[in-house]
C-alpha atoms as a PDB file:
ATOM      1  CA  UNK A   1      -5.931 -27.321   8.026  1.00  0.00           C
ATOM      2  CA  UNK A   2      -5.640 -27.591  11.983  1.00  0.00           C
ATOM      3  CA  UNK A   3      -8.254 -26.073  13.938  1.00  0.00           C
ATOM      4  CA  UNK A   4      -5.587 -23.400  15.153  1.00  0.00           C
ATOM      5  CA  UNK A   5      -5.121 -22.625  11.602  1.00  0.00           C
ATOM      6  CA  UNK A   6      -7.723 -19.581  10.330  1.00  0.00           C
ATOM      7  CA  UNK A   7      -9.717 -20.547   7.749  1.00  0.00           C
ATOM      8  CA  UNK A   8      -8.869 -17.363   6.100  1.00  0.00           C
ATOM      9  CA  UNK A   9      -5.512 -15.224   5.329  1.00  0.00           C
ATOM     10  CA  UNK A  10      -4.638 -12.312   3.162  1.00  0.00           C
ATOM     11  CA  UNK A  11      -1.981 -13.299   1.020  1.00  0.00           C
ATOM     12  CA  UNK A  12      -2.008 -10.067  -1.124  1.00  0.00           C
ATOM     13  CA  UNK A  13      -3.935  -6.927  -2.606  1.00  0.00           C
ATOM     14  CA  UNK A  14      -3.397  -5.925  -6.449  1.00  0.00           C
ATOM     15  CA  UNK A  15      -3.799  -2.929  -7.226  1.00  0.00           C
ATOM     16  CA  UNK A  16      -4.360  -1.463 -10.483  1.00  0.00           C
ATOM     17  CA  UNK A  17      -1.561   0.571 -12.543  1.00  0.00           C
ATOM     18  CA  UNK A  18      -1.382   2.154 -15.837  1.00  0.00           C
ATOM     19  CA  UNK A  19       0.944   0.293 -18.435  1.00  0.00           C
ATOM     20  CA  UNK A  20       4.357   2.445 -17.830  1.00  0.00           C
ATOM     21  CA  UNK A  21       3.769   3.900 -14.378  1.00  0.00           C
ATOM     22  CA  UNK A  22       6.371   0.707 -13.169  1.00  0.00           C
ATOM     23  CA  UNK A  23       8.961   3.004 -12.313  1.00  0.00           C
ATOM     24  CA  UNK A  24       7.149   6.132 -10.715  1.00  0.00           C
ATOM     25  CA  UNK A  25       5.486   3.113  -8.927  1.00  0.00           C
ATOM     26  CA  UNK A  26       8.561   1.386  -7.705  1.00  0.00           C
ATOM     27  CA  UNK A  27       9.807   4.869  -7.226  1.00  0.00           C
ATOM     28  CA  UNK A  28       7.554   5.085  -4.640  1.00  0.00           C
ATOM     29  CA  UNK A  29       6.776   1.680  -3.211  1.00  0.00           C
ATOM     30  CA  UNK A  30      10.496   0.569  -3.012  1.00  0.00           C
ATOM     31  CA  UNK A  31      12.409   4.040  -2.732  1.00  0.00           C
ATOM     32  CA  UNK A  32       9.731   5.819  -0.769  1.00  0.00           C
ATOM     33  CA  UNK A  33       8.013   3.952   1.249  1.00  0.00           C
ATOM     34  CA  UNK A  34      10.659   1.364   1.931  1.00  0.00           C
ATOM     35  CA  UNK A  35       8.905  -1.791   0.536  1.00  0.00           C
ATOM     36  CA  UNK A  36      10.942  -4.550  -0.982  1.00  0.00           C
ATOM     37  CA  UNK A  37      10.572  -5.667  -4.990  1.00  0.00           C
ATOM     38  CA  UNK A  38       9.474  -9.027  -5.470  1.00  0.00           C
ATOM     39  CA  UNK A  39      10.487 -11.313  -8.769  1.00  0.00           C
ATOM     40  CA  UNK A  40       7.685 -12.369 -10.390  1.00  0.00           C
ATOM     41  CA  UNK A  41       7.027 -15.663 -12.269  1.00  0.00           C
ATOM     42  CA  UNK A  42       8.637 -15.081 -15.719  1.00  0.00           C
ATOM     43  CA  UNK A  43       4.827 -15.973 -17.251  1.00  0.00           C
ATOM     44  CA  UNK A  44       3.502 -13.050 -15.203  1.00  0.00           C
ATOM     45  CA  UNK A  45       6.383 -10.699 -15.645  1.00  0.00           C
ATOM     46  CA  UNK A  46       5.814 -10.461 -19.535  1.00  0.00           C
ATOM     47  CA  UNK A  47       2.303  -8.700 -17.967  1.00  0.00           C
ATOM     48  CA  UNK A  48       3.958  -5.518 -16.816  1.00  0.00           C
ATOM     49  CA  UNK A  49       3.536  -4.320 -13.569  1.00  0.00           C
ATOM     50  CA  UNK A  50       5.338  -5.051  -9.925  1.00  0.00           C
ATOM     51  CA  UNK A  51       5.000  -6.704  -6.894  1.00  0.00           C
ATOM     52  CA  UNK A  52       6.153  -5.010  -3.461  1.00  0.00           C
ATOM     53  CA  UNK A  53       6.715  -6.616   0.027  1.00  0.00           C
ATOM     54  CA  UNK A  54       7.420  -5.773   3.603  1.00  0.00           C
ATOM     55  CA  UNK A  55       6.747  -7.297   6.750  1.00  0.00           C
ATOM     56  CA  UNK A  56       3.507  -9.054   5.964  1.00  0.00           C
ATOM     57  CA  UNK A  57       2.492  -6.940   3.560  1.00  0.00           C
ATOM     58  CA  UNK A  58       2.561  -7.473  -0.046  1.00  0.00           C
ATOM     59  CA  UNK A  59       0.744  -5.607  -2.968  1.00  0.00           C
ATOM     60  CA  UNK A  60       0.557  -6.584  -6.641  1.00  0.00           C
ATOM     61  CA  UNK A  61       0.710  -3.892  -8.573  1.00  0.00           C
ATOM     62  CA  UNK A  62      -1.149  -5.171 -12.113  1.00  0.00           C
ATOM     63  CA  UNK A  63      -1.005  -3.332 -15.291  1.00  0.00           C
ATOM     64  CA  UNK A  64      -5.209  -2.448 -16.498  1.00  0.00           C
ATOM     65  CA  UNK A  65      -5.690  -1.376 -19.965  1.00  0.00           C
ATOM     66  CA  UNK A  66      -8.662   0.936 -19.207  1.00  0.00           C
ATOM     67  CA  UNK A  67      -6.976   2.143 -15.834  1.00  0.00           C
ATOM     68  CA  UNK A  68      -8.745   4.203 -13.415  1.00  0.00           C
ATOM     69  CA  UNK A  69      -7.701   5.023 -10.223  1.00  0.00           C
ATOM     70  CA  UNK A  70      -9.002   3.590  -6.623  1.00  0.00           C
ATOM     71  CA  UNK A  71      -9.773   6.513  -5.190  1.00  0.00           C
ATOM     72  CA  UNK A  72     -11.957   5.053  -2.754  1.00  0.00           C
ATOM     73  CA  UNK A  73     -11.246   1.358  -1.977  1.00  0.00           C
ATOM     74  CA  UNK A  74      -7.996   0.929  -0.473  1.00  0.00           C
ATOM     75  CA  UNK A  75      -5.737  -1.299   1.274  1.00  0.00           C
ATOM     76  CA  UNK A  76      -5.158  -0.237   5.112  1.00  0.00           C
ATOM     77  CA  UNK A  77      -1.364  -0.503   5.962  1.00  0.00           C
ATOM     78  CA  UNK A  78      -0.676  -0.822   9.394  1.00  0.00           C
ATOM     79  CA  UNK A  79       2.921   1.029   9.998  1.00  0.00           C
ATOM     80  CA  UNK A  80       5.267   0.956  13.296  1.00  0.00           C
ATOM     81  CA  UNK A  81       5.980   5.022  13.011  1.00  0.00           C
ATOM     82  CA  UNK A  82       3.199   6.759  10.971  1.00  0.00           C
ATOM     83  CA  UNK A  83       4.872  10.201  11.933  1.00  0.00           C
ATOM     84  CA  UNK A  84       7.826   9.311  10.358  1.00  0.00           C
ATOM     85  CA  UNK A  85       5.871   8.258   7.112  1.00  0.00           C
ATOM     86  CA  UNK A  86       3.912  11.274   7.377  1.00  0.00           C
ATOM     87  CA  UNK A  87       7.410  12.904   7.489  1.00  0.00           C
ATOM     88  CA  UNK A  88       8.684  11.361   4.099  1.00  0.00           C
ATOM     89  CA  UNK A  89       5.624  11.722   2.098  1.00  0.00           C
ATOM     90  CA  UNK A  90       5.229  15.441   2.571  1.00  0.00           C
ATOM     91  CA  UNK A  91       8.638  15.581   1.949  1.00  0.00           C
ATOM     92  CA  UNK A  92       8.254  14.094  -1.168  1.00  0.00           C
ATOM     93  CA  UNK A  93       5.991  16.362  -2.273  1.00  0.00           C
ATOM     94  CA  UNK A  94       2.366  14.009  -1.353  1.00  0.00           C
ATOM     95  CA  UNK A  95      -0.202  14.939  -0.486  1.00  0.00           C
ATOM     96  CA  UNK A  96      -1.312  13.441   3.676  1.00  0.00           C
ATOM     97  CA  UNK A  97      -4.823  13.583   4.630  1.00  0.00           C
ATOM     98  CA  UNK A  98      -5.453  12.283   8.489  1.00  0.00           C
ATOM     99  CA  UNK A  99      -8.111  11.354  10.024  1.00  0.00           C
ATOM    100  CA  UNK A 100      -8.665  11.020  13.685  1.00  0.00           C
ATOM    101  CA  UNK A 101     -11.922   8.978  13.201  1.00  0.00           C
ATOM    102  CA  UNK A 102     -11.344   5.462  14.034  1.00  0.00           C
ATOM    103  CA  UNK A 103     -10.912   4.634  17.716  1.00  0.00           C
ATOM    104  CA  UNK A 104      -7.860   2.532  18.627  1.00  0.00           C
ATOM    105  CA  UNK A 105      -5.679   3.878  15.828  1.00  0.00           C
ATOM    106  CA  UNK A 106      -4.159   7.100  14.181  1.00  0.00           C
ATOM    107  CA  UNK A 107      -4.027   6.761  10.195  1.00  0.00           C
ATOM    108  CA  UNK A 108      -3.844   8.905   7.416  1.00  0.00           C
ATOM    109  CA  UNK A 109      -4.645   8.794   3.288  1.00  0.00           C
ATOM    110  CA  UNK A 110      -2.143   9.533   0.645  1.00  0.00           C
ATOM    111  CA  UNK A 111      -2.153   8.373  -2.917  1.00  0.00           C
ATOM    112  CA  UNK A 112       0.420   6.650  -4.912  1.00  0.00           C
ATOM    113  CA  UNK A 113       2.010   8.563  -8.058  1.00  0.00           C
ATOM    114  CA  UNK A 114      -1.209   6.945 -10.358  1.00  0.00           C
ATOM    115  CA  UNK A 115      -3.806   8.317  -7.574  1.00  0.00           C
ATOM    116  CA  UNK A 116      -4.543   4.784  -5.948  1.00  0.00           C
ATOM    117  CA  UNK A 117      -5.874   5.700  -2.139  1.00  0.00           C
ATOM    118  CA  UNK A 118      -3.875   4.245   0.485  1.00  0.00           C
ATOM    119  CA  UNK A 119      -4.658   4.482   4.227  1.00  0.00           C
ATOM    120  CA  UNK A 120      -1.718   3.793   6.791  1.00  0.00           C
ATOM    121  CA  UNK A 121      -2.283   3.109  10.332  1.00  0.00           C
ATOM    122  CA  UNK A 122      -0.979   2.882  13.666  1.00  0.00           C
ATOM    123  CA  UNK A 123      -2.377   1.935  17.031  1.00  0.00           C
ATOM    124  CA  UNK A 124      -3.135   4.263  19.197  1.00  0.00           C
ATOM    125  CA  UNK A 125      -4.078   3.018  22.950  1.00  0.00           C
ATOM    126  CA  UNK A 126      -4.501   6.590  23.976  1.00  0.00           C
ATOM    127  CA  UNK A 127      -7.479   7.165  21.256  1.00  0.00           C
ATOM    128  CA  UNK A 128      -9.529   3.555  22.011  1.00  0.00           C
ATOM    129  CA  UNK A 129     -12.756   5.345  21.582  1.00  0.00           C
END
């Protein structure tokens, strides 16, 4: 490691699915949101579950016996047109909550089809607090 390099990346977040909820999930990862599947390692793959990518951000999606929802940890997403997202979730029937609380960004909360909290986010110069 250079010192230009951080010390410290995010390479992923998992998040935690039911065992079956791969297609409502990819449904909505992939065909909703716009995210692109990932192949997994074949070893993995036999788990269950799915991996998603766009841009720079990728989420695991990992299949959990006892499943339970995150309802309140959540991966922030930062998005390029958060009215257009807002757009095609309620159009798809989700549920958007926004919240004009963090200075330097408009964002909003929806959850995924298994109730996992998701925040998206876009700067907002106009609102730096």
């Amino acid at each position: 490691m250079t010192e230009l390099e951080p010390a410290f990346a995010l390479h992923h977040v998992q998040l935690a699915i039911p065992a079956g909820a791969e297609d409502a999930c990819r449904a909505f990862y992939v065909g909703l949101l716009g995210l692109h599947e990932v192949d997994k390692p074949p070893v993995l793959a036999a788990r269950g579950g799915l991996w998603v990518r766009g841009g720079t951000l990728e989420l695991h999606l990992g299949v959990e016996a006892d499943f339970r929802p995150a309802r309140k940890a959540h991966p922030g997403i930062l998005v390029a047109d958060l009215d257009d997202l807002v757009r095609r979730l309620t159009a798809a029937g989700v549920a958007v909550e926004c919240d004009p609380h963090l200075p330097g960004y408009r964002r909003c909360y929806a959850a995924d089809p298994v109730g996992n909290r998701l925040e998206f986010l876009a700067t907002d110069p106009d609102n730096a607090g």
